[in-house]
N, C-alpha and C. Protein backbone atom coordinates (compact mmCIF):
# COMPACT_ATOMS: atom_id res chain seq x y z
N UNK A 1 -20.67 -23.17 6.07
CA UNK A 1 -21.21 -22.87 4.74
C UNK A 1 -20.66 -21.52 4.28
N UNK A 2 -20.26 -21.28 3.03
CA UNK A 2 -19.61 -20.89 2.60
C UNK A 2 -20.71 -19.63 1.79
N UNK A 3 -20.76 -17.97 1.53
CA UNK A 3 -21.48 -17.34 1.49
C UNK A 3 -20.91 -17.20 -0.03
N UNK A 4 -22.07 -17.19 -1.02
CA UNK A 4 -22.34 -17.06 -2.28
C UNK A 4 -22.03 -15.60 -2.96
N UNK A 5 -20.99 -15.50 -3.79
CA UNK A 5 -20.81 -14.45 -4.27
C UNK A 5 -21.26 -13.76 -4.97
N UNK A 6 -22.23 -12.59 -5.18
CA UNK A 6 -23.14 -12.03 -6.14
C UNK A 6 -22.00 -12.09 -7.45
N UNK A 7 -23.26 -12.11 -8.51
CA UNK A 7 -22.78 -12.07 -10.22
C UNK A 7 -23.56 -10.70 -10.28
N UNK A 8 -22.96 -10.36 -11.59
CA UNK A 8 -23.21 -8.88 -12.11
C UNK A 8 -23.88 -9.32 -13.78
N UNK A 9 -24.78 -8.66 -13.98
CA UNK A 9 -25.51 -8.50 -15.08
C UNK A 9 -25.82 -7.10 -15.50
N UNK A 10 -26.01 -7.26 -16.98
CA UNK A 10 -26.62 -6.12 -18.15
C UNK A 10 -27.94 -6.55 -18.41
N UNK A 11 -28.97 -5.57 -18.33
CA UNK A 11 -30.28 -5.99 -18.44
C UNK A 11 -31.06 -4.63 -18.99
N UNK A 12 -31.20 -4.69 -20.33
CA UNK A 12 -32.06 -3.70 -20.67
C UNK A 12 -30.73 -2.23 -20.64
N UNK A 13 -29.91 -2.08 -20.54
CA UNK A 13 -29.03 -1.00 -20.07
C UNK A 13 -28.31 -0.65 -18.74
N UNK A 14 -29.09 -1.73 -18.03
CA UNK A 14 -28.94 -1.31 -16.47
C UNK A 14 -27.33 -2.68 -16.04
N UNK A 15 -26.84 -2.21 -15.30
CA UNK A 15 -25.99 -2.96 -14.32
C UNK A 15 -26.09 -3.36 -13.31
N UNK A 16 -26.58 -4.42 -12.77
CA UNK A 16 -27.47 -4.91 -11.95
C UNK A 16 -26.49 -6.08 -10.75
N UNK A 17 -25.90 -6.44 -9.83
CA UNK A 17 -25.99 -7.03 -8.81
C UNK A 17 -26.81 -7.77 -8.49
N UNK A 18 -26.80 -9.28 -8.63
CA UNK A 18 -27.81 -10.43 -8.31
C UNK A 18 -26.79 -11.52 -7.98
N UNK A 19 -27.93 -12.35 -7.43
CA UNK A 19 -27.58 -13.85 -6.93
C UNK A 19 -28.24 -14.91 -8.46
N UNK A 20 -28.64 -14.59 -9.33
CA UNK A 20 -29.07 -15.01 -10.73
C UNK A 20 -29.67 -14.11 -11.34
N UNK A 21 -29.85 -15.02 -12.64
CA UNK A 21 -30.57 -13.94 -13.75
C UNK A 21 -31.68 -13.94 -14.04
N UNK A 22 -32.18 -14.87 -12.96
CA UNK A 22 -33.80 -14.34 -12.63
C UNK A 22 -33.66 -13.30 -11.48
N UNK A 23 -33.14 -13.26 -10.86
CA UNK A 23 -33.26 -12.60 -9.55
C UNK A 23 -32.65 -11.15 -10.49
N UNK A 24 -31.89 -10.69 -11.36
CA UNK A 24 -31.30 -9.64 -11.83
C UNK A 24 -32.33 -8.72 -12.77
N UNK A 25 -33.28 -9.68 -13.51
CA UNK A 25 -34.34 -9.66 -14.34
C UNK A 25 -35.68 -9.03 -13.52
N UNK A 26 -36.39 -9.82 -12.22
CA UNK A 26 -36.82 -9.19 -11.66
C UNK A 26 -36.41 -8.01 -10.87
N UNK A 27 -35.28 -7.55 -10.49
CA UNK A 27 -35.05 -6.44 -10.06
C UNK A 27 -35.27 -5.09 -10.71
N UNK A 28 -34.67 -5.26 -12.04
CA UNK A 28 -34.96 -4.79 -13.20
C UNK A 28 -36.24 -4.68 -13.45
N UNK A 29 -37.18 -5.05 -13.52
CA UNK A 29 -38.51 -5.10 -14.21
C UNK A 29 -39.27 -4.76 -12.45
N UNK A 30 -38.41 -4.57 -11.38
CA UNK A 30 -39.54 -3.90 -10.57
C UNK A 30 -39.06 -2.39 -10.24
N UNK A 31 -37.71 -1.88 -10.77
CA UNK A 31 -37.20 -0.55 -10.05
C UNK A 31 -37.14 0.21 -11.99
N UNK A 32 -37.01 -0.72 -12.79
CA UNK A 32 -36.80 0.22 -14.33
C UNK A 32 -37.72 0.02 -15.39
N UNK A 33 -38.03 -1.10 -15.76
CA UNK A 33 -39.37 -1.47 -16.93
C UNK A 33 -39.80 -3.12 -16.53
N UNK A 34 -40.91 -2.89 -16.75
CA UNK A 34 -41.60 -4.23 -17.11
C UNK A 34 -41.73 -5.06 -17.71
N UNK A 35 -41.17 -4.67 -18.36
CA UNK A 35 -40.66 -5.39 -19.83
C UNK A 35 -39.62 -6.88 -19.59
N UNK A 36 -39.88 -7.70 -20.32
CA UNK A 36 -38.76 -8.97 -20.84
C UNK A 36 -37.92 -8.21 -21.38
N UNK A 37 -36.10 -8.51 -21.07
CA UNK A 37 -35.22 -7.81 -21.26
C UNK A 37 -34.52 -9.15 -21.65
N UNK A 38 -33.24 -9.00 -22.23
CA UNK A 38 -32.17 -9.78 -22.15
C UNK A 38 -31.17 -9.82 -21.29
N UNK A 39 -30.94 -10.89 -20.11
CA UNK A 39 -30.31 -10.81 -19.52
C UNK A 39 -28.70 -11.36 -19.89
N UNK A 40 -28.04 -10.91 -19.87
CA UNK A 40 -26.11 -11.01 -19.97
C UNK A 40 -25.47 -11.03 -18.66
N UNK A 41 -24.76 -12.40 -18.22
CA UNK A 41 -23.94 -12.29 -17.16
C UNK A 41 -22.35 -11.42 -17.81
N UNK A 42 -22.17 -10.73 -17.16
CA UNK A 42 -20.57 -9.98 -16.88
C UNK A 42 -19.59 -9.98 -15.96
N UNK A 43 -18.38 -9.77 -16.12
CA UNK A 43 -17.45 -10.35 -14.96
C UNK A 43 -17.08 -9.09 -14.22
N UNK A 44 -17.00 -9.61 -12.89
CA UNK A 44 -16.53 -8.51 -11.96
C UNK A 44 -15.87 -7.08 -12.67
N UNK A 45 -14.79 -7.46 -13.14
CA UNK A 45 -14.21 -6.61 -13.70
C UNK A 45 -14.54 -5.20 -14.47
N UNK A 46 -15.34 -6.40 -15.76
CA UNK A 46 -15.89 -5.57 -16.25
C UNK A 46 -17.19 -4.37 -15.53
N UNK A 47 -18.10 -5.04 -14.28
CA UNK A 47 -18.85 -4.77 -14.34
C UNK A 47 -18.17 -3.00 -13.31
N UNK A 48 -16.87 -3.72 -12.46
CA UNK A 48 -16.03 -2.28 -11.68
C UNK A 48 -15.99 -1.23 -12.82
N UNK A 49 -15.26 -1.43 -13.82
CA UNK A 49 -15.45 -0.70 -14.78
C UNK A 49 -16.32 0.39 -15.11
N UNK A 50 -17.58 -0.44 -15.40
CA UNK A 50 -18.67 0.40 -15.82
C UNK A 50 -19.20 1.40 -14.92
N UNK A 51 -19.17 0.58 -13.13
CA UNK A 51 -19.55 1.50 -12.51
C UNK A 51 -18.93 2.52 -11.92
N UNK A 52 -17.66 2.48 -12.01
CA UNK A 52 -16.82 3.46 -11.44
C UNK A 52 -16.66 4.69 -12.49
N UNK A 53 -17.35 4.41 -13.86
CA UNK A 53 -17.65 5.25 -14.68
C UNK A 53 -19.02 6.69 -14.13
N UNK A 54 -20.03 5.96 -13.00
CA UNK A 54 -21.18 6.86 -12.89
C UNK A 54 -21.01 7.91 -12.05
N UNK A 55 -22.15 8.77 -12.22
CA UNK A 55 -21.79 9.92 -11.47
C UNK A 55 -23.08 9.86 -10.19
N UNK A 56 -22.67 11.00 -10.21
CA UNK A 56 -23.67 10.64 -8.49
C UNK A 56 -24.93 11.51 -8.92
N UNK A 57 -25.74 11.88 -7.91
CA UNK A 57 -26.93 12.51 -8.30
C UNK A 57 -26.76 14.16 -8.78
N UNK A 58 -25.69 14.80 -8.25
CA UNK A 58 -25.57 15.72 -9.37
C UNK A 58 -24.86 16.25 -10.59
N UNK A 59 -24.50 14.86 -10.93
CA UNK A 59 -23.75 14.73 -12.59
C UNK A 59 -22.67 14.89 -12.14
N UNK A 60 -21.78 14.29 -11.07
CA UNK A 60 -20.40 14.77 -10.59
C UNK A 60 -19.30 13.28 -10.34
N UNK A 61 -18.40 13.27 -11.14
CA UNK A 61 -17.60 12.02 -10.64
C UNK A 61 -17.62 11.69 -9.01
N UNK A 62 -17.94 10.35 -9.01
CA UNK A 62 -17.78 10.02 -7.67
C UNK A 62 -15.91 9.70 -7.01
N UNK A 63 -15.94 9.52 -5.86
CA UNK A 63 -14.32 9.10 -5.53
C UNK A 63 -14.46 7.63 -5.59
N UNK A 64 -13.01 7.29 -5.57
CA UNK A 64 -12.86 6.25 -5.91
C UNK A 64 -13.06 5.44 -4.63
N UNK A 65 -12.63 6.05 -3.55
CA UNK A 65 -13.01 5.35 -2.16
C UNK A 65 -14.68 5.03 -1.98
N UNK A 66 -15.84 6.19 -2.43
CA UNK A 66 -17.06 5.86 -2.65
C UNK A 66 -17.64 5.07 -3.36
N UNK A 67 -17.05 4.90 -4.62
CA UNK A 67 -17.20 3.78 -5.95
C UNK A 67 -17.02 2.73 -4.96
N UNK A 68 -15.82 2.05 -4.41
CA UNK A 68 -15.50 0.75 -4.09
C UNK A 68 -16.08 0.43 -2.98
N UNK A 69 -16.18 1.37 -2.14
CA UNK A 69 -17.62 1.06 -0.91
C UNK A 69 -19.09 0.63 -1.48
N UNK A 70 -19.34 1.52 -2.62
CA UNK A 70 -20.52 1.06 -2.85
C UNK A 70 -20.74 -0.23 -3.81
N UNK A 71 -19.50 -0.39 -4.93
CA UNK A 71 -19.61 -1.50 -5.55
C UNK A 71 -19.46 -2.78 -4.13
N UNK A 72 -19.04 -2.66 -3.24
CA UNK A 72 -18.55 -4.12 -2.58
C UNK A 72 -19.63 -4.47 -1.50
N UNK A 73 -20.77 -3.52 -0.94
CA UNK A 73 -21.89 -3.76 -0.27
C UNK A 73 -22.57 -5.90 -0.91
N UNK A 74 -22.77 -5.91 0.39
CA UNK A 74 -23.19 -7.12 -0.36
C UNK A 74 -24.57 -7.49 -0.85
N UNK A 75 -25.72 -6.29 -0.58
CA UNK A 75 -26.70 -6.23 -1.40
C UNK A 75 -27.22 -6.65 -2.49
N UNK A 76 -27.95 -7.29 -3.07
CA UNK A 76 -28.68 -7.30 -4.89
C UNK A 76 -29.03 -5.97 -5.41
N UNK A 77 -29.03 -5.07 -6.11
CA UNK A 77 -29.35 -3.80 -6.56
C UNK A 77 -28.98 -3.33 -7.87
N UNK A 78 -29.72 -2.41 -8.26
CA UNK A 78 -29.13 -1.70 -9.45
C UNK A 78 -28.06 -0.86 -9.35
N UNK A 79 -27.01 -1.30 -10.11
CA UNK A 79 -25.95 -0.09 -9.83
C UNK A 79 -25.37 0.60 -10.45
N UNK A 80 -26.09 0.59 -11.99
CA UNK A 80 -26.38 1.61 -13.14
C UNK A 80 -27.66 1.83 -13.69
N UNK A 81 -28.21 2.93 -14.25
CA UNK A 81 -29.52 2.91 -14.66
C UNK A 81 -29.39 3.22 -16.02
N UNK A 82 -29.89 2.78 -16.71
CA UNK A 82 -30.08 2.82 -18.61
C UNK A 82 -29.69 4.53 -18.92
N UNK A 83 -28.59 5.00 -19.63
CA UNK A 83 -28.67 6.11 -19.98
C UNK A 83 -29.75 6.94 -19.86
N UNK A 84 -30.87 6.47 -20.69
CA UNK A 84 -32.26 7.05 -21.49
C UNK A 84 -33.03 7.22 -20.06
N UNK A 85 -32.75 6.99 -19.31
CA UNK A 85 -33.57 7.61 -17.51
C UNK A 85 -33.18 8.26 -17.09
């Protein structure tokens, strides 16, 4: 059996890592708001993109060797948080 490749979603602002968009939705609504959000599937690509854009916890570009370690974990997680937080 063949292991299922996480999809990447936009939810509310956030960039999210899931196995669906329920599973992306609740992640979202238990680590950022409670709220019904709109969920948007996005493609890998795009989603490397966005995150290799963030900074780390003290407002500092991350490396690119750290970006791609952490984008490729095979975890479900948030891996952007809404500007406005």
């Amino acid at each position: 059996m063949t292991k299922q490749e996480k999809k990447y979603y936009e939810v509310g602002g956030a960039l999210i890592k899931a196995d669906s968009p329920q599973e992306a939705l609740k992640i979202f609504q238990g680590q950022i708001d409670y709220e019904e959000h709109d969920v948007k599937e996005v493609i890998r690509d795009y989603a490397l993109c966005a995150f290799s854009k963030g900074l780390d916890e003290n407002g500092n570009p991350v490396s690119v060797r750290k970006t791609l370690a952490s984008f490729y974990l095979e975890e479900s997680q948030v891996m952007l948080y809404p500007s406005g937080l």
